[in-house]
C-alpha atoms as a PDB file:
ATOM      1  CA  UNK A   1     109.526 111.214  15.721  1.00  0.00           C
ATOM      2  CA  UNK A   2     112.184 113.582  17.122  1.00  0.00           C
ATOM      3  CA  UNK A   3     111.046 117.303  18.060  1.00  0.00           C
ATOM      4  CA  UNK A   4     112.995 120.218  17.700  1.00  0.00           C
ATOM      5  CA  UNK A   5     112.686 122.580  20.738  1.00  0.00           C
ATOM      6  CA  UNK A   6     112.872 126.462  20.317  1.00  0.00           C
ATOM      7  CA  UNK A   7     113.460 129.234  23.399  1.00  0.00           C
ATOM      8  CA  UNK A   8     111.758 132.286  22.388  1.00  0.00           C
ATOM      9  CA  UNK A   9     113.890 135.616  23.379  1.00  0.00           C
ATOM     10  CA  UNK A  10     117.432 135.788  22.411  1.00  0.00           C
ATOM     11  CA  UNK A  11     116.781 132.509  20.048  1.00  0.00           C
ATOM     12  CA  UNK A  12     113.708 133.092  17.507  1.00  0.00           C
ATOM     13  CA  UNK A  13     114.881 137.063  17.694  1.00  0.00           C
ATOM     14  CA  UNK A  14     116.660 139.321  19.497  1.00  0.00           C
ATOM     15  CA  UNK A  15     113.574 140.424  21.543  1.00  0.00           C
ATOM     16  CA  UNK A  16     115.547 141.240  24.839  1.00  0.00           C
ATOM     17  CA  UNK A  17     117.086 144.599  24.257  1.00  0.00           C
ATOM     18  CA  UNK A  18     114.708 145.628  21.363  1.00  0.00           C
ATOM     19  CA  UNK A  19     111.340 144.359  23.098  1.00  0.00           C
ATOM     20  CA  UNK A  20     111.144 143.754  26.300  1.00  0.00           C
ATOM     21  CA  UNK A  21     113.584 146.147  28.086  1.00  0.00           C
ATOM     22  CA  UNK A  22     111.724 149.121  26.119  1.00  0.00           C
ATOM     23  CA  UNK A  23     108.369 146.857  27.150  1.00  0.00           C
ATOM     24  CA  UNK A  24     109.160 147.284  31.116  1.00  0.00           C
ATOM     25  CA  UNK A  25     110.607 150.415  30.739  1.00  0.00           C
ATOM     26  CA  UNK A  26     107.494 151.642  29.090  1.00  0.00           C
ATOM     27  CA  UNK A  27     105.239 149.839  31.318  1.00  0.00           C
ATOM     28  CA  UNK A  28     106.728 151.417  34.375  1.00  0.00           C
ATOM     29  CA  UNK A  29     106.306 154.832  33.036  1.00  0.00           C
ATOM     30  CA  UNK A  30     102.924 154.394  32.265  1.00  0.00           C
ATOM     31  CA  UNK A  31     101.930 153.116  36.143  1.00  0.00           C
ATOM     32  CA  UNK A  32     103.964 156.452  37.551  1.00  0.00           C
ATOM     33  CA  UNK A  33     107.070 153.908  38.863  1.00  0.00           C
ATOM     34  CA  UNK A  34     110.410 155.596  39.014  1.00  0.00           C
ATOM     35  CA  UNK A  35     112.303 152.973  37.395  1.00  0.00           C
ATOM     36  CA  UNK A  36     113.849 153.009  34.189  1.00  0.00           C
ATOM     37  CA  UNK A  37     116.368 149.960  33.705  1.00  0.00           C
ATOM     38  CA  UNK A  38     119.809 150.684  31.467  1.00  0.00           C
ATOM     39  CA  UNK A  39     120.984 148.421  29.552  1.00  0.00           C
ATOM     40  CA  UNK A  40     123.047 146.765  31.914  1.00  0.00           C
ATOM     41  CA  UNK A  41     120.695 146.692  34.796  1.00  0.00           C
ATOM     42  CA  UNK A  42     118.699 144.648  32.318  1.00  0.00           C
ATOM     43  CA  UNK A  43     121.451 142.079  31.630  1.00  0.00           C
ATOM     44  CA  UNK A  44     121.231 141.508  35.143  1.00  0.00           C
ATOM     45  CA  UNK A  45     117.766 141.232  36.130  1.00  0.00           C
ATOM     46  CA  UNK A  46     117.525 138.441  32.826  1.00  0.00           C
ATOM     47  CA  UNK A  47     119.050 136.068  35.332  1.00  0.00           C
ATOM     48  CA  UNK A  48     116.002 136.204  36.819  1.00  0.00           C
ATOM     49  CA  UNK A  49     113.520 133.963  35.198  1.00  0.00           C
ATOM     50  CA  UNK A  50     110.020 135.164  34.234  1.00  0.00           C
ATOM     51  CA  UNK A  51     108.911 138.845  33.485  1.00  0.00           C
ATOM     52  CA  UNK A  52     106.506 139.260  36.776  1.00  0.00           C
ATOM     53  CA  UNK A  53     109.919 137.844  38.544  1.00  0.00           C
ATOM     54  CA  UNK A  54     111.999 140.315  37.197  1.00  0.00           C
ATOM     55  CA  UNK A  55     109.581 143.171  37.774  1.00  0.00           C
ATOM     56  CA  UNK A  56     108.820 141.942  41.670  1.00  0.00           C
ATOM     57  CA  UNK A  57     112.779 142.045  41.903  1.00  0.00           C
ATOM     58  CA  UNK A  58     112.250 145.976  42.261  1.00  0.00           C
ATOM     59  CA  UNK A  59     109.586 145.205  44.805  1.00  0.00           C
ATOM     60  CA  UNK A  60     111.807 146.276  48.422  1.00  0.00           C
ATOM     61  CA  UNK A  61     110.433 147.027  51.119  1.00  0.00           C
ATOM     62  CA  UNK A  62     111.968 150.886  51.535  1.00  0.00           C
ATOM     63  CA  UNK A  63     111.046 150.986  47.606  1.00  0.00           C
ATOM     64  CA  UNK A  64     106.832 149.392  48.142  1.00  0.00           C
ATOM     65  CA  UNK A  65     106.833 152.180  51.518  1.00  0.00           C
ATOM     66  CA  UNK A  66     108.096 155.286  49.319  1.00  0.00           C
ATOM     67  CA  UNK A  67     105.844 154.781  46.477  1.00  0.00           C
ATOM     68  CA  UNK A  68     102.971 153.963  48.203  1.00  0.00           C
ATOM     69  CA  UNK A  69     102.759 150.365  46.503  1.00  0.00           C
ATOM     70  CA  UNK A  70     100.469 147.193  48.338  1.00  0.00           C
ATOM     71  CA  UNK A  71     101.991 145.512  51.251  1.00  0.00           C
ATOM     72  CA  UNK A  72      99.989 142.669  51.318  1.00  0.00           C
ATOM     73  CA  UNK A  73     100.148 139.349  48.922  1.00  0.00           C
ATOM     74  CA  UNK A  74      97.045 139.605  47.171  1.00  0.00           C
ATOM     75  CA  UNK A  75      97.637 143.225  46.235  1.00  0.00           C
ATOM     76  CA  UNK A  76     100.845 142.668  45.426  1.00  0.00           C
ATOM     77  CA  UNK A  77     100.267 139.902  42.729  1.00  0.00           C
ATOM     78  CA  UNK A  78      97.355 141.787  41.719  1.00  0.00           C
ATOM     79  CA  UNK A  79      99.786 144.858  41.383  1.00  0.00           C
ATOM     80  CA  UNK A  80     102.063 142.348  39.379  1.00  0.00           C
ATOM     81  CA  UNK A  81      99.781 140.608  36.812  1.00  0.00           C
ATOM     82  CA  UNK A  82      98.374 144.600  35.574  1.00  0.00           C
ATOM     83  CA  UNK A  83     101.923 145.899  35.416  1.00  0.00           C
ATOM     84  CA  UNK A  84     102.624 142.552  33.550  1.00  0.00           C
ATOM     85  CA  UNK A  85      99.750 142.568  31.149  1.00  0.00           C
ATOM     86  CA  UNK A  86     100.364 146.204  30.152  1.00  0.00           C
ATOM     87  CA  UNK A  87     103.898 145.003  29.459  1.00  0.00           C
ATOM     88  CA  UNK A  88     102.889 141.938  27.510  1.00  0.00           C
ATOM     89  CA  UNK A  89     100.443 144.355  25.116  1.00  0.00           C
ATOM     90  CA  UNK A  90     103.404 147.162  24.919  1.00  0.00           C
ATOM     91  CA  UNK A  91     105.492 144.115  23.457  1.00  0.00           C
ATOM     92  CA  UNK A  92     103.904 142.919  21.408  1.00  0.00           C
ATOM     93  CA  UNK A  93     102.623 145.423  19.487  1.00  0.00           C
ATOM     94  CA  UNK A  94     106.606 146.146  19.109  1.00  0.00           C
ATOM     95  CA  UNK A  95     106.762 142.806  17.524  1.00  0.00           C
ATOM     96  CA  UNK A  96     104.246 143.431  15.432  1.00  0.00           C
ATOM     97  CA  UNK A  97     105.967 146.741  14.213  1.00  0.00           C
ATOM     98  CA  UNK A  98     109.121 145.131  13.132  1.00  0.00           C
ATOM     99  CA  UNK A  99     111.440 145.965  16.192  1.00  0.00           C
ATOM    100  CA  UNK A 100     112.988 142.599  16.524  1.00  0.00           C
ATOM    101  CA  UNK A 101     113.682 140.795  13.456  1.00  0.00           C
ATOM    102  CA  UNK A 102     113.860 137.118  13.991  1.00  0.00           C
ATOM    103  CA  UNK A 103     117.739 135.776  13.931  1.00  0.00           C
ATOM    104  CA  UNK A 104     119.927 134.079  11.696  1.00  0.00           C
ATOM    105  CA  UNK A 105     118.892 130.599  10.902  1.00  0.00           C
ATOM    106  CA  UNK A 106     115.465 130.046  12.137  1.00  0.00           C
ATOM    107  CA  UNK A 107     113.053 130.374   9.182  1.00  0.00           C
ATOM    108  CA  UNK A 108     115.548 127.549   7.747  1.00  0.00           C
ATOM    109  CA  UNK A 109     115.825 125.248   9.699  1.00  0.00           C
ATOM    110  CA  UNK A 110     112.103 125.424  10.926  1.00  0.00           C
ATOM    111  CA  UNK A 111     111.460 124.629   7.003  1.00  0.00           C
ATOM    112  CA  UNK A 112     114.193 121.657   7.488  1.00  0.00           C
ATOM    113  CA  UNK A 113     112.655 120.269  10.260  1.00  0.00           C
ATOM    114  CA  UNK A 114     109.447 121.002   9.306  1.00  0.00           C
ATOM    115  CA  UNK A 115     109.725 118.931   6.118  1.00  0.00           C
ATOM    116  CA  UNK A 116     111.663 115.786   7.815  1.00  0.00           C
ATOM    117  CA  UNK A 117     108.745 115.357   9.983  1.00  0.00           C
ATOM    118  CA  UNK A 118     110.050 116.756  13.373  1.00  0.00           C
ATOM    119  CA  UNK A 119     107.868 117.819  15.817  1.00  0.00           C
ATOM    120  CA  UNK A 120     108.051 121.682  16.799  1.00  0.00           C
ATOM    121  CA  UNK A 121     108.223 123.571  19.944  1.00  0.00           C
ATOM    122  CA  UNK A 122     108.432 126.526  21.706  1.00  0.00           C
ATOM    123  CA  UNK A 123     109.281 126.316  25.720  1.00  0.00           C
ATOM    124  CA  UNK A 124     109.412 129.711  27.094  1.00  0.00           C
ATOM    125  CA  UNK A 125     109.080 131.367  30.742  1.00  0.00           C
ATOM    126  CA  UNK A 126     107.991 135.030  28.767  1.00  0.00           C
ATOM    127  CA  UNK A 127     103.796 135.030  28.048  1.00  0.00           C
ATOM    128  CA  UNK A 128     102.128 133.124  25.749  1.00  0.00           C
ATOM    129  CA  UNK A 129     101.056 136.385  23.808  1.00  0.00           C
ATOM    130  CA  UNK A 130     103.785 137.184  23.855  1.00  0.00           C
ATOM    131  CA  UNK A 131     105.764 134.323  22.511  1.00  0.00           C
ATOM    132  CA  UNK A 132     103.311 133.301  19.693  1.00  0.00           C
ATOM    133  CA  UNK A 133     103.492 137.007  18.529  1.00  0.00           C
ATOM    134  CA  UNK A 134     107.761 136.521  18.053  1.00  0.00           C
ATOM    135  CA  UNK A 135     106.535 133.038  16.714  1.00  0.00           C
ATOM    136  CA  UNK A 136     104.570 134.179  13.721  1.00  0.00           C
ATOM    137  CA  UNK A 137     106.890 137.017  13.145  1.00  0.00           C
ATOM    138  CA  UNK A 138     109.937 134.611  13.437  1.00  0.00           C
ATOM    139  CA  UNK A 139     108.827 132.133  10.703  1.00  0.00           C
ATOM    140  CA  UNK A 140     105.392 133.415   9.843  1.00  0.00           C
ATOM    141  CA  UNK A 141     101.642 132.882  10.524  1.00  0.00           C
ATOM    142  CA  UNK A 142     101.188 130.000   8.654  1.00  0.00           C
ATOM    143  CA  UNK A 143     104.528 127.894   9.823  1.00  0.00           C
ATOM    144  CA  UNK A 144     103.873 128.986  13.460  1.00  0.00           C
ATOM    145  CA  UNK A 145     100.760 126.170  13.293  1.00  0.00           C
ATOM    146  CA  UNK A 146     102.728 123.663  13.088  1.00  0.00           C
ATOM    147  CA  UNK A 147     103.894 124.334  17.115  1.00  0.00           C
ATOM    148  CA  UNK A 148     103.163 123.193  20.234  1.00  0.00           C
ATOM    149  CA  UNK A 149     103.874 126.339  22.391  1.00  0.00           C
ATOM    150  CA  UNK A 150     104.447 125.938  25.989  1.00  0.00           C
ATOM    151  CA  UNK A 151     104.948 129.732  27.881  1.00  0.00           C
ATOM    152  CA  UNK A 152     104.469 131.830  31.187  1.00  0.00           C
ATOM    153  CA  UNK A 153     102.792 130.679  34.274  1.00  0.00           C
ATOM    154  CA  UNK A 154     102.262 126.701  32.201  1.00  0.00           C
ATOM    155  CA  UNK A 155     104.561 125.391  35.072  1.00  0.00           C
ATOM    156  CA  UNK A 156     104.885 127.024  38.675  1.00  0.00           C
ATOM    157  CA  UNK A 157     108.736 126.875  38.221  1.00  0.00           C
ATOM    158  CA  UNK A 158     110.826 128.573  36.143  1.00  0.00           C
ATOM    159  CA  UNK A 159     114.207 128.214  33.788  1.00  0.00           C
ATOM    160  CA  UNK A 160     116.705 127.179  35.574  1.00  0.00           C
ATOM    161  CA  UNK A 161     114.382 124.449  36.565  1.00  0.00           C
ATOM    162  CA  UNK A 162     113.386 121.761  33.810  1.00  0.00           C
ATOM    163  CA  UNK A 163     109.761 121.933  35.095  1.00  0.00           C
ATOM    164  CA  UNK A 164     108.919 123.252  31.440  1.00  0.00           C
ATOM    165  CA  UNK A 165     111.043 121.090  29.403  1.00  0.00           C
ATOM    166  CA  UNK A 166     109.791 117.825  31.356  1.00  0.00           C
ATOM    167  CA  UNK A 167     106.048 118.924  30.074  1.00  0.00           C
ATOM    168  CA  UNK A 168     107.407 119.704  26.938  1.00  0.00           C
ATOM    169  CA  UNK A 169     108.878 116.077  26.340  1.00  0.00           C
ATOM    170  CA  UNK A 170     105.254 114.837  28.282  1.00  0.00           C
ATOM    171  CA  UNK A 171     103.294 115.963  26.147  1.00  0.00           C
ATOM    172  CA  UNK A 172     104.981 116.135  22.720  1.00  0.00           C
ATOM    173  CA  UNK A 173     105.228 112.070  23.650  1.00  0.00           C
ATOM    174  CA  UNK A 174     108.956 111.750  22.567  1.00  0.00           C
ATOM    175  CA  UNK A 175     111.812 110.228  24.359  1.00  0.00           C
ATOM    176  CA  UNK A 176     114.353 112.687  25.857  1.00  0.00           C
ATOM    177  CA  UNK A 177     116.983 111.160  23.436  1.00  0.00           C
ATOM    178  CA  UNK A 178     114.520 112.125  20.783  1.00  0.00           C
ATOM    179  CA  UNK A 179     115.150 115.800  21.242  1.00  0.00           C
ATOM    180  CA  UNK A 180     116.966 118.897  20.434  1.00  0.00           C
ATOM    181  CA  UNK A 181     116.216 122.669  22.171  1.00  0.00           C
ATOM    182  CA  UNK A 182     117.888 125.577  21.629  1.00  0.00           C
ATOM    183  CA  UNK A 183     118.682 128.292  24.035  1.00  0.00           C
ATOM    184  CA  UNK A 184     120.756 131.327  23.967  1.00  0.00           C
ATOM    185  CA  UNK A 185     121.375 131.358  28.072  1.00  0.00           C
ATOM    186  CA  UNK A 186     123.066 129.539  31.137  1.00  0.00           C
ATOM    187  CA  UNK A 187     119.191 129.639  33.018  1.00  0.00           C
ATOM    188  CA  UNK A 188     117.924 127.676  29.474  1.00  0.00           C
ATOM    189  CA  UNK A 189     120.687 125.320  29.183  1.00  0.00           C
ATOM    190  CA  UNK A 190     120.743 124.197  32.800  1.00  0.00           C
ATOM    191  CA  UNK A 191     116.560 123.671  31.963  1.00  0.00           C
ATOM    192  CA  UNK A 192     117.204 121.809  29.063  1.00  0.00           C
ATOM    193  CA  UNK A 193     120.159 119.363  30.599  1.00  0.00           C
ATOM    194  CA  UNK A 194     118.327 119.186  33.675  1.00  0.00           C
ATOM    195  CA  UNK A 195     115.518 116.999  31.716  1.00  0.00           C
ATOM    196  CA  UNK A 196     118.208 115.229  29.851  1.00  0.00           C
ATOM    197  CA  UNK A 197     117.916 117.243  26.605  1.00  0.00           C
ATOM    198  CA  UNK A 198     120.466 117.752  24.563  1.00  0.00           C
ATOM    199  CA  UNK A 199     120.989 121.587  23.810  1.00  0.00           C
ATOM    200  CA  UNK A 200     122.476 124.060  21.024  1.00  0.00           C
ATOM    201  CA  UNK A 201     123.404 127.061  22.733  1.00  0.00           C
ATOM    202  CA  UNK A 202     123.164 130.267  19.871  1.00  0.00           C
ATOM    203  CA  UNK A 203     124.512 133.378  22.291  1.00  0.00           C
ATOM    204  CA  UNK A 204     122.456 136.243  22.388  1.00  0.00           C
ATOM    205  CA  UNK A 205     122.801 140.127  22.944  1.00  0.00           C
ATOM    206  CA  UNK A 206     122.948 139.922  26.641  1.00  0.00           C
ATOM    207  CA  UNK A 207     124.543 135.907  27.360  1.00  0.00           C
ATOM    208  CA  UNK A 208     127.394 135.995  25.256  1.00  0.00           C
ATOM    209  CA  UNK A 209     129.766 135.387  28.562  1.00  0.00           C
ATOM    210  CA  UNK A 210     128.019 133.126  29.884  1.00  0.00           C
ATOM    211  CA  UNK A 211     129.178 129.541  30.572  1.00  0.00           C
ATOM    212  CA  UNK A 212     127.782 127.141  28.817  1.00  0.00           C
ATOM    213  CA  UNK A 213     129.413 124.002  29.840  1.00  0.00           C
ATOM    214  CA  UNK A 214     127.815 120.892  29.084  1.00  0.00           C
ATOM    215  CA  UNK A 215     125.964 122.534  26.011  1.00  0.00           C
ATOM    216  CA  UNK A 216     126.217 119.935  23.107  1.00  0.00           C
ATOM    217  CA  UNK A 217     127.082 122.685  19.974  1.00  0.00           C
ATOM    218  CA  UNK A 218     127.743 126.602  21.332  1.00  0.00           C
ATOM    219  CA  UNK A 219     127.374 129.161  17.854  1.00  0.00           C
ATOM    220  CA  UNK A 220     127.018 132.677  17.431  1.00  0.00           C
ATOM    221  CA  UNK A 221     123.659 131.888  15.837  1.00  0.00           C
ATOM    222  CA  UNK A 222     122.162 129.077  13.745  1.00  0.00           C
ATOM    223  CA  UNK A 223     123.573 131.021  10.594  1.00  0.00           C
ATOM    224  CA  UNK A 224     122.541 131.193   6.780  1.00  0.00           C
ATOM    225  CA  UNK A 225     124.088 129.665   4.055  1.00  0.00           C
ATOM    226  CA  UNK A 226     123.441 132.516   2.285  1.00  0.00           C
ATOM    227  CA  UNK A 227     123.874 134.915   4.600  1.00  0.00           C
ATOM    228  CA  UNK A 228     125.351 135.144   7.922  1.00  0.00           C
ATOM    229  CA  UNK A 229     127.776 132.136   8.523  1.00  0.00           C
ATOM    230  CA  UNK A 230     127.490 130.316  12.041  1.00  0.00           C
ATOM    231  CA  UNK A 231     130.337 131.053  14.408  1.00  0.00           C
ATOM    232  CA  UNK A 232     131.146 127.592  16.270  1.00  0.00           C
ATOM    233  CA  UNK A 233     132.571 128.581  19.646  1.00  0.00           C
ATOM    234  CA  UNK A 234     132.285 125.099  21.175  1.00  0.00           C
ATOM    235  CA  UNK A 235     131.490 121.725  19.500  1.00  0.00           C
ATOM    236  CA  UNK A 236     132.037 118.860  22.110  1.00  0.00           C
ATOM    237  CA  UNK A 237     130.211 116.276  19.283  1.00  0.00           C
ATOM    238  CA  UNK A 238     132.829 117.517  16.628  1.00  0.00           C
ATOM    239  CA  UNK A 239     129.734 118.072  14.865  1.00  0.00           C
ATOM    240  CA  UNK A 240     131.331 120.725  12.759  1.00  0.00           C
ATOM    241  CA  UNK A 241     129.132 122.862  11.203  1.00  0.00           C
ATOM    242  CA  UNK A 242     129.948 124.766   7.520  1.00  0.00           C
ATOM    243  CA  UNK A 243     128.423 128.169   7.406  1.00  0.00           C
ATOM    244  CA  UNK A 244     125.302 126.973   8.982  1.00  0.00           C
ATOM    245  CA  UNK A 245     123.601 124.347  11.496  1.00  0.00           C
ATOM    246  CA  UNK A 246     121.541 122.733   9.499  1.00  0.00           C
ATOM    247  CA  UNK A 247     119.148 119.499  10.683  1.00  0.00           C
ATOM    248  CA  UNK A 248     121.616 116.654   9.353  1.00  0.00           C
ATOM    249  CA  UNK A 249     124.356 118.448  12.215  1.00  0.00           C
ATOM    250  CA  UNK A 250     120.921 118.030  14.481  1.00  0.00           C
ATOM    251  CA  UNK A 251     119.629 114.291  13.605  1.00  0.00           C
ATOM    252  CA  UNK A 252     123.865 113.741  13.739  1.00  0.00           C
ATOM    253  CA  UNK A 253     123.862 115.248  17.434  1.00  0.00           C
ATOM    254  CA  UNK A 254     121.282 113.095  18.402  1.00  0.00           C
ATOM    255  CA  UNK A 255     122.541 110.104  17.472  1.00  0.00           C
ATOM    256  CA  UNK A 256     126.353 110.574  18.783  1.00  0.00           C
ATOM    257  CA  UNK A 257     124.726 112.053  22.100  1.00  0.00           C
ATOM    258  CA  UNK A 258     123.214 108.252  22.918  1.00  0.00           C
ATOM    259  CA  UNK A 259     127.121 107.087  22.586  1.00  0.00           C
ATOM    260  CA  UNK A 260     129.619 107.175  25.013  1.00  0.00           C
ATOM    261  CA  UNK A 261     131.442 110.342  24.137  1.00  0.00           C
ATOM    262  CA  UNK A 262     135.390 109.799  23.608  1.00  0.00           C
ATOM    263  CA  UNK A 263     137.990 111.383  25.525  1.00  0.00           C
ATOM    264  CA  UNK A 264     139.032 114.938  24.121  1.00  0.00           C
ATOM    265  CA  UNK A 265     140.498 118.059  24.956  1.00  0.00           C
ATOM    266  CA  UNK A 266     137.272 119.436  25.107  1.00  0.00           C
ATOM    267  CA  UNK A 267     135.517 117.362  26.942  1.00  0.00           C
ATOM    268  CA  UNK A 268     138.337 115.800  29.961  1.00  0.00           C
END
């Protein structure tokens, strides 16, 4: 049975710059810490992987001495994982107001795959709470059942690594030629590829310039027939998507991916 793999932020909705950067920013005010990211301090600390990464990033030693933060490990982490909880219950209860609606695509093609009998995913580095709360918003409380999720601290390595993907594929029992994911960033797509996954790259707020060589299909977004048409800005599998990606581009992927790809422009 082949699965269908979701990322959560930046590919269910556009939780990055609507959720979590308020989430952090929010957090540190509460907890007296004089940071407040921009927008563009934000792009960069999402190439860090993990939201008790990102946070620890601001962790230097002249910055832990001036505000009077733990030195040692234990304090630290303990330091970390309250920051890190506040932030997961300030986010979520943005989620739950309607601050990041889910993107282009999703609800549909959940329902497609739902229906052909794929199995569904979610492989995420953000918090579990976290993830099932964009879950149920993204394509609602009753479809969300029909996932495995797999989130936070469920592997002790992060996106770039394929730690998460490789329990993914474990424990859904499929073959990796058996599956799809889709990310929206370089750190998900090296994940995905690493544990031989093929991988639909739908660019996000913050990873539009990103490279995302040796993704399989590259789109603006998963698009609607209906609505907002797909943008195809690479297609290595000549796939060629109308409007939308919809699961017969998906099964098709799958099955050209297991052949020896032919010499093209875009792929020499």
């Amino acid at each position: 049975m082949p699965a269908l793999i979701f990322d959560c932020d930046g590919v269910l909705a556009d939780t990055e710059r609507y959720g979590h950067l308020p989430a952090f920013n929010e957090t540190f005010a509460a907890f007296g810490i004089p940071v407040r990211w921009s927008d563009a301090e934000y792009a960069e600390k999402l190439l860090i992987g993990g939201g008790k990464e990102r946070m620890a990033a601001i962790l230097t030693p002249e910055f832990v001495a001036a505000n009077n933060l733990p030195t040692d490990e234990v304090g630290r982490q303990a330091m970390l994982g309250e920051w890190h909880r506040h932030k997961t219950a300030a986010y979520t209860e943005m989620v739950a107001a309607g601050a990041t609606p889910a993107r282009p695509g999703i609800a549909r093609i959940v329902a497609e795959a739902a229906s052909a009998g794929w199995q569904l995913a979610v492989a995420s580095t953000s918090a579990e709470a976290s993830v099932r709360a964009v879950l149920e918003h993204a394509v609602g409380v009753h479809r969300s059942k029909d996932f495995a999720v797999f989130a936070g601290d469920v592997v002790p390595a992060k996106k770039p690594d394929p730690a998460i993907y490789q329990l993914a594929v474990r424990s859904l029992a499929v073959q990796p030629d058996q599956v799809v994911v889709v990310e929206d960033s370089r750190n998900g797509l090296q994940a995905a590829t690493g544990a031989g996954l093929a991988c639909v790259v739908t660019v996000s707020t913050y990873t539009a310039d990103e490279d995302f060589s040796g993704a399989a299909l590259v789109v603006s977004s998963l698009g609607d027939p209906d609505g907002e048409a797909a943008e195809v800005l690479a297609d290595p599998f000549a796939l060629r998507p109308k409007r939308a990606v919809r699961l017969s581009d998906l099964a098709t992927l799958l099955d050209r991916a297991r052949q020896p790809r032919p010499e093209t422009r875009e792929n020499r």
